[in-house]
N, C-alpha and C. Protein backbone atom coordinates (compact mmCIF):
# COMPACT_ATOMS: atom_id res chain seq x y z
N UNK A 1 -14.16 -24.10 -1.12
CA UNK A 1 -13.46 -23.34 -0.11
C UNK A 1 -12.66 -22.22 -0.78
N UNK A 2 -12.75 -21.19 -0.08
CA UNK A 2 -12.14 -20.01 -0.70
C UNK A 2 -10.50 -19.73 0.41
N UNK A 3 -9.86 -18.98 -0.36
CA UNK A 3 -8.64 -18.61 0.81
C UNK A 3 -8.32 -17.26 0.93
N UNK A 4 -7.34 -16.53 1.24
CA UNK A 4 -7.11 -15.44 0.90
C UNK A 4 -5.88 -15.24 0.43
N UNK A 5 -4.88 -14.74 -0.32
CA UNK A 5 -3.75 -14.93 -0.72
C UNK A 5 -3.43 -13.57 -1.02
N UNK A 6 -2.19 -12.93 -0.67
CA UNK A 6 -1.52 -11.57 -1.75
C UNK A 6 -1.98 -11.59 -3.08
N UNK A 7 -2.52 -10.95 -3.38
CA UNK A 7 -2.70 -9.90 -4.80
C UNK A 7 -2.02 -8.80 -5.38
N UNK A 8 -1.32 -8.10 -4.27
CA UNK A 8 -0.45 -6.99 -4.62
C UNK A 8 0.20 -6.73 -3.65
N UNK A 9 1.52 -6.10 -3.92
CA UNK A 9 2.70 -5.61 -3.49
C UNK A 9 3.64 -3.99 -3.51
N UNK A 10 3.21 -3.14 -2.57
CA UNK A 10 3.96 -2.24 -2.73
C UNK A 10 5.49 -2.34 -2.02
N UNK A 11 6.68 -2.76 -2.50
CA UNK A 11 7.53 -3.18 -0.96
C UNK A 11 8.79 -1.53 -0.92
N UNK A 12 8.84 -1.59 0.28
CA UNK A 12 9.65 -0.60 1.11
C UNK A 12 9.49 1.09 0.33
N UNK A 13 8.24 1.31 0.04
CA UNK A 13 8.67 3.00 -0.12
C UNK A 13 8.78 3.60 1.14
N UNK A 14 8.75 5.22 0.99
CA UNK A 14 8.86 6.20 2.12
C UNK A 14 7.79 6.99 2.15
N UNK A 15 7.38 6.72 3.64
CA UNK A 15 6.09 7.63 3.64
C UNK A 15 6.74 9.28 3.72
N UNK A 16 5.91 9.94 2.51
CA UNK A 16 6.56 11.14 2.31
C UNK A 16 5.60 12.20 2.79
N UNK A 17 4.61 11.65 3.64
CA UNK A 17 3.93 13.10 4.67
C UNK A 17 3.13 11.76 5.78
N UNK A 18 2.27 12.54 6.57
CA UNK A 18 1.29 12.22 7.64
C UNK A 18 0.23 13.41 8.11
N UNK A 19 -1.26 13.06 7.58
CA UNK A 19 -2.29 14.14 7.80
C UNK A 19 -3.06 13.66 8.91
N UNK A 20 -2.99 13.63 10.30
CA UNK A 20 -3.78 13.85 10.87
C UNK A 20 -5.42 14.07 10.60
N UNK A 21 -5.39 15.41 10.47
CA UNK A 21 -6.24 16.19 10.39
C UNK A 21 -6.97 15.71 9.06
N UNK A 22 -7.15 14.06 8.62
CA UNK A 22 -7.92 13.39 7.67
C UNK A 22 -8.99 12.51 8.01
N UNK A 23 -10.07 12.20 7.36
CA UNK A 23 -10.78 11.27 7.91
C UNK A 23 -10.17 9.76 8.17
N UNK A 24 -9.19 9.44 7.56
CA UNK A 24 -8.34 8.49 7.03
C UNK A 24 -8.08 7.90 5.72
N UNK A 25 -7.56 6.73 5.49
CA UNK A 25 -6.73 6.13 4.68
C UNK A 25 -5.57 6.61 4.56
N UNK A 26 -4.66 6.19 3.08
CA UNK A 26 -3.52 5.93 2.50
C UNK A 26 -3.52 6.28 1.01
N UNK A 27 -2.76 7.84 1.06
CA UNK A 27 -2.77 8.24 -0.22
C UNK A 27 -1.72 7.50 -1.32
N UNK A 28 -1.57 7.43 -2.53
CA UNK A 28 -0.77 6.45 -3.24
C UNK A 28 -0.46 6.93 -4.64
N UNK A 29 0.28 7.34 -4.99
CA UNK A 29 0.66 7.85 -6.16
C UNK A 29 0.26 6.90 -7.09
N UNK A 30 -0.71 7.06 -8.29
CA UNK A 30 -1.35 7.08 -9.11
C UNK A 30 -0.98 5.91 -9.74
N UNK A 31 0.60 6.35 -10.35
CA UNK A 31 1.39 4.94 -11.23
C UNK A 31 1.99 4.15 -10.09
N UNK A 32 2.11 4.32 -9.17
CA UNK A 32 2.46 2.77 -8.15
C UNK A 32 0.86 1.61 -8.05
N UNK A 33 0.00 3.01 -7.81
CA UNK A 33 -1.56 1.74 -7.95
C UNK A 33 -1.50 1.30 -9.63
N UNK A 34 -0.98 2.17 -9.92
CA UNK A 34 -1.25 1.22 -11.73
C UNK A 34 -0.47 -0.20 -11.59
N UNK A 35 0.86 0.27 -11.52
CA UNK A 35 1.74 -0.88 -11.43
C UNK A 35 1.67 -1.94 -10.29
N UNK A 36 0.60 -1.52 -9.15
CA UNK A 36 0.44 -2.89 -8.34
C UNK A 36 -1.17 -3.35 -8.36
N UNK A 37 -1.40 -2.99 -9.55
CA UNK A 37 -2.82 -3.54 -9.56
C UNK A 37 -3.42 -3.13 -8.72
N UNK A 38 -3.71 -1.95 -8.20
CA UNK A 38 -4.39 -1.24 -6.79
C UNK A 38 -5.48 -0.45 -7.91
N UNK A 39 -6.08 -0.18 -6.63
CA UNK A 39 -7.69 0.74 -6.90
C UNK A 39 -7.77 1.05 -5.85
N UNK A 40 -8.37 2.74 -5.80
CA UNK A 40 -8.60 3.58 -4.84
C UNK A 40 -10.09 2.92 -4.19
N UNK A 41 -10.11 2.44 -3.31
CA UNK A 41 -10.97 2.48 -2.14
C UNK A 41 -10.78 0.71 -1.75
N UNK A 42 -9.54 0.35 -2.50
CA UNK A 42 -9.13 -1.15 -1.54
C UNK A 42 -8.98 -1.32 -0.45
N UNK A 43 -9.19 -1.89 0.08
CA UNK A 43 -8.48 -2.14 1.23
C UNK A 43 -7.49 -2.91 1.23
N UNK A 44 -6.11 -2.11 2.13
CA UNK A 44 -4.64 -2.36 2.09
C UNK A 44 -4.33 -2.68 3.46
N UNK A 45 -3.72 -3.28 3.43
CA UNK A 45 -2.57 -3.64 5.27
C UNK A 45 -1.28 -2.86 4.78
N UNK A 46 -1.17 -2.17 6.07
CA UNK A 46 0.65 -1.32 5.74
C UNK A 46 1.24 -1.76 6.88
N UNK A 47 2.20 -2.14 6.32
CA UNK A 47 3.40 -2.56 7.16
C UNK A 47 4.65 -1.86 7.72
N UNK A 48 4.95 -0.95 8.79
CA UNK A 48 6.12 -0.16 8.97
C UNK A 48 7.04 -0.77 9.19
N UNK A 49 7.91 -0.66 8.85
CA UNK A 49 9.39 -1.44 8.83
C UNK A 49 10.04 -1.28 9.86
N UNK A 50 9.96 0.17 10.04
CA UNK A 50 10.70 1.05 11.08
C UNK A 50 10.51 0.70 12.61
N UNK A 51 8.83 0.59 12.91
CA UNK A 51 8.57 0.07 14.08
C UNK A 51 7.41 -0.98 14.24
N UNK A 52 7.49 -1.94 13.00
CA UNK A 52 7.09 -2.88 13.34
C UNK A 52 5.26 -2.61 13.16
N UNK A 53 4.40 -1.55 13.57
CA UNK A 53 3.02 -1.54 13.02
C UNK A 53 2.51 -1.85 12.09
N UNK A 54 1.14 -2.60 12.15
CA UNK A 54 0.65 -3.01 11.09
C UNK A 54 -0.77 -2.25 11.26
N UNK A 55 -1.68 -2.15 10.42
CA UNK A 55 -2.79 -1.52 10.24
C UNK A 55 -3.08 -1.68 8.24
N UNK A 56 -4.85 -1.46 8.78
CA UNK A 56 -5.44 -1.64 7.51
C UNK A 56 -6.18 -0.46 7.33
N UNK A 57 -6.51 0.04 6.04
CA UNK A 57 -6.97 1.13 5.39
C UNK A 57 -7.44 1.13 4.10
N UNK A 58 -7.75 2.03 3.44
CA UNK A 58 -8.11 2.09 2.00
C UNK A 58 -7.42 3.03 1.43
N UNK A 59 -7.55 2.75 0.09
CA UNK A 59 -6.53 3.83 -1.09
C UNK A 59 -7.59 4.37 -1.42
N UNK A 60 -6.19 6.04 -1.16
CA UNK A 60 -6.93 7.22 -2.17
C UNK A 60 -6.04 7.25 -3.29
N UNK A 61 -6.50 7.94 -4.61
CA UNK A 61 -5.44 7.90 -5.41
C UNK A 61 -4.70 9.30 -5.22
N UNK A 62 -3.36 9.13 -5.27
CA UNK A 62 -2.66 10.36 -5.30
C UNK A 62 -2.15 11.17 -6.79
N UNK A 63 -1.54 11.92 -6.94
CA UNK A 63 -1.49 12.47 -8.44
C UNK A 63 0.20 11.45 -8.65
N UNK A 64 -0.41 11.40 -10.25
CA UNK A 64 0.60 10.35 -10.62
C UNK A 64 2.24 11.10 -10.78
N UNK A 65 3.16 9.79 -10.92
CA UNK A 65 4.49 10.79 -11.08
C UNK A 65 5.13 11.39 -9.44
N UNK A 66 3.98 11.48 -8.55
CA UNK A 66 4.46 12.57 -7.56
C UNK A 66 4.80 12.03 -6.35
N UNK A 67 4.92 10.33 -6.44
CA UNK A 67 5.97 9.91 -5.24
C UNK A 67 5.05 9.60 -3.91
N UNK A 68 4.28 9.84 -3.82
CA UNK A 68 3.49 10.39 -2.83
C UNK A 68 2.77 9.01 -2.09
N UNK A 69 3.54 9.08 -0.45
CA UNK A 69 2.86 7.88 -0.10
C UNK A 69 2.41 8.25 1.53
N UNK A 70 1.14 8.96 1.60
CA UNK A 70 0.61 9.75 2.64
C UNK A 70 -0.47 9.35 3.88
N UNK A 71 -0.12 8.29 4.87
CA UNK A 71 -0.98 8.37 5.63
C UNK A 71 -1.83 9.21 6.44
N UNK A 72 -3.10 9.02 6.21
CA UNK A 72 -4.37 10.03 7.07
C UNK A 72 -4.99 9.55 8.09
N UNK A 73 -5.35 10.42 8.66
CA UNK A 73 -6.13 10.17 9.91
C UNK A 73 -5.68 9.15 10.82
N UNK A 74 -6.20 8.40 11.76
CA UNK A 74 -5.49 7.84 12.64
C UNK A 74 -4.14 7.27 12.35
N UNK A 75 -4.12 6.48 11.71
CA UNK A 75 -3.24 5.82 10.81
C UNK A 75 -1.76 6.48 10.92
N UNK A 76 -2.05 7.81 10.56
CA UNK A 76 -0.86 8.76 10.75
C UNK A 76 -0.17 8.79 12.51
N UNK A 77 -0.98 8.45 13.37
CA UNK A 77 -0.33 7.78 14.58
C UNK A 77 1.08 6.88 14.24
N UNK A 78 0.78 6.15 13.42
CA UNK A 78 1.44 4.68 13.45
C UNK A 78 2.76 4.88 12.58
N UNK A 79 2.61 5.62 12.13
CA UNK A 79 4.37 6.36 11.39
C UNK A 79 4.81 7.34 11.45
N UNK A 80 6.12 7.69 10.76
CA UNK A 80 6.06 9.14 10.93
C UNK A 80 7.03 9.49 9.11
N UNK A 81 6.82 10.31 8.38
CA UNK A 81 7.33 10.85 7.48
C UNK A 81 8.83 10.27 7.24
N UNK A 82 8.96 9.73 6.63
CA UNK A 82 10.55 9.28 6.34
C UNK A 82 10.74 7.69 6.42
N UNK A 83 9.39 7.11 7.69
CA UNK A 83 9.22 5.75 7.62
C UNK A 83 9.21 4.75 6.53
N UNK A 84 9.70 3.31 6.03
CA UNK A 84 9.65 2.70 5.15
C UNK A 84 8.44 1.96 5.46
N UNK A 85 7.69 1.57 4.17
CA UNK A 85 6.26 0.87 4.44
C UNK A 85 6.54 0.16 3.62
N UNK A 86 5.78 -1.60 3.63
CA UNK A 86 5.32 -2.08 2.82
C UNK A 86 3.74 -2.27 2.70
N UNK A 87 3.13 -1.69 1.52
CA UNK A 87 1.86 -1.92 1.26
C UNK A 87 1.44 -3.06 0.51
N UNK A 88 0.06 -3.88 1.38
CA UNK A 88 -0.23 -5.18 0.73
C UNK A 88 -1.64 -5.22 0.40
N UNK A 89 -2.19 -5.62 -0.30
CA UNK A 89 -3.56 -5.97 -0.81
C UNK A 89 -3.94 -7.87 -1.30
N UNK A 90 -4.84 -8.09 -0.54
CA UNK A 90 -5.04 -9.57 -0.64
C UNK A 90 -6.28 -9.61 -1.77
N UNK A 91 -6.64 -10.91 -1.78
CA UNK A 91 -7.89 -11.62 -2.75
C UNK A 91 -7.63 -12.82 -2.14
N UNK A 92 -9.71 -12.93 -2.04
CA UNK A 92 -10.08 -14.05 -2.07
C UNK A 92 -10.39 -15.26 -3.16
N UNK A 93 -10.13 -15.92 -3.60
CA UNK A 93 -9.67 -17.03 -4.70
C UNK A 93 -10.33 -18.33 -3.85
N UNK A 94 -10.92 -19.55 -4.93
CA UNK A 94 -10.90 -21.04 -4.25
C UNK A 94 -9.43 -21.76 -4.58
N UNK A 95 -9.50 -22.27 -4.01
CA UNK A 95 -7.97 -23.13 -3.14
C UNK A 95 -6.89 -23.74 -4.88
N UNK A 96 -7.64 -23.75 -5.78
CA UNK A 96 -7.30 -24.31 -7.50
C UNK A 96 -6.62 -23.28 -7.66
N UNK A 97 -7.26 -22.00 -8.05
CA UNK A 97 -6.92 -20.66 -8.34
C UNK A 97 -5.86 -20.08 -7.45
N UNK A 98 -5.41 -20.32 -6.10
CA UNK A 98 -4.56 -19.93 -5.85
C UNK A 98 -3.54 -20.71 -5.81
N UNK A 99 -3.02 -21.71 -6.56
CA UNK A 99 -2.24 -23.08 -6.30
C UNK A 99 -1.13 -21.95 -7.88
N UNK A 100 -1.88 -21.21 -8.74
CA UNK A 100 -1.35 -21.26 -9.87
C UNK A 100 -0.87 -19.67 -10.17
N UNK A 101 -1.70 -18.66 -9.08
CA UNK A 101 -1.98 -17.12 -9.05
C UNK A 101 -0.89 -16.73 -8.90
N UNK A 102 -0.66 -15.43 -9.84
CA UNK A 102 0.79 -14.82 -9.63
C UNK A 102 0.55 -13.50 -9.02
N UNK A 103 1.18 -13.14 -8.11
CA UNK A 103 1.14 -12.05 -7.21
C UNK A 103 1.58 -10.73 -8.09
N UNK A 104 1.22 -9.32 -8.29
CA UNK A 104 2.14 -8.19 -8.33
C UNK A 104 2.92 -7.82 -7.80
N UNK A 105 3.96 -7.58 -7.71
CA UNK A 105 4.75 -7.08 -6.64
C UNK A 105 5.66 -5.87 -7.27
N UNK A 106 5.83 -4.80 -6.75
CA UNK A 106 6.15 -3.38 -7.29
C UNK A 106 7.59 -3.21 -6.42
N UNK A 107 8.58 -2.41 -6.98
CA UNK A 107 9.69 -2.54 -6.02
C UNK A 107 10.51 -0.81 -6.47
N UNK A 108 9.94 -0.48 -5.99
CA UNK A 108 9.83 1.43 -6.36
C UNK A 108 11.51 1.62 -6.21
N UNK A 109 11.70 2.60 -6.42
CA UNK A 109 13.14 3.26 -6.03
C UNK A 109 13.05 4.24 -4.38
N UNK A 110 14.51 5.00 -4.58
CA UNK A 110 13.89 5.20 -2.73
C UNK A 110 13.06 6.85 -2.75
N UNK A 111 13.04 7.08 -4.13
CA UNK A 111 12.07 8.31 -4.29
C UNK A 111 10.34 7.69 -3.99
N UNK A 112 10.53 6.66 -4.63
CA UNK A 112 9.17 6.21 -4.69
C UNK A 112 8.59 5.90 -5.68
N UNK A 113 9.40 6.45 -6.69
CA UNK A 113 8.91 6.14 -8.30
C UNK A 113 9.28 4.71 -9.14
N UNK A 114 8.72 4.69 -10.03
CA UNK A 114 9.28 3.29 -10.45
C UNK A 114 10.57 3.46 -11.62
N UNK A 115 11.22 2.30 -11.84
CA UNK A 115 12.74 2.56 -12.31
C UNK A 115 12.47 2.11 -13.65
């Protein structure tokens, strides 16, 4: 039996734009996917703090250093610029493997960068 469990953790940055006018996903500054074990074309659940939405998407990578945490396309409905998000990424594991698995968890500053 397999489960699904957290794998990674982006908690409370600020979404610092919203593109519409994208096909979608969730852009992500470069060294936050380093530091949460992310890869561009995961699929992520984002969590708005602000009003409570949840939604799933995939990572683009954003340029590193530059803070940058940009929902596209529909998605950009569901927040608005200034909103706090937490970004999550799961794995599937059998039931042994996750009894012992240690999660990433990233805890940015309120720029967005890491401290």
């Amino acid at each position: 039996m397999e489960i699904e469990v957290l794998k990674s953790k982006i908690h409370r940055v600020t979404v610092t734009d919203c593109d519409l006018n994208y096909i979608g996903s969730i852009t992500i500054d470069e060294s936050l996917l380093d530091a949460a074990n992310m890869v561009p074309g995961e699929k992520v659940q984002v969590v708005n703090i602000n009003n409570g939405e949840r939604l799933e998407t995939y990572i683009i990578k954003g340029k590193k250093g530059s803070g940058e945490i940009t929902l596209n396309g529909p998605a950009a409905r569901k927040v608005q610029k200034g909103d706090k998000v937490i970004i999550i990424s799961y794995a599937r594991m059998n039931l042994n493997d996750a009894k012992t698995y240690n999660p990433t968890l990233v805890f940015p500053n309120n720029d967005n960068l890491l401290a």
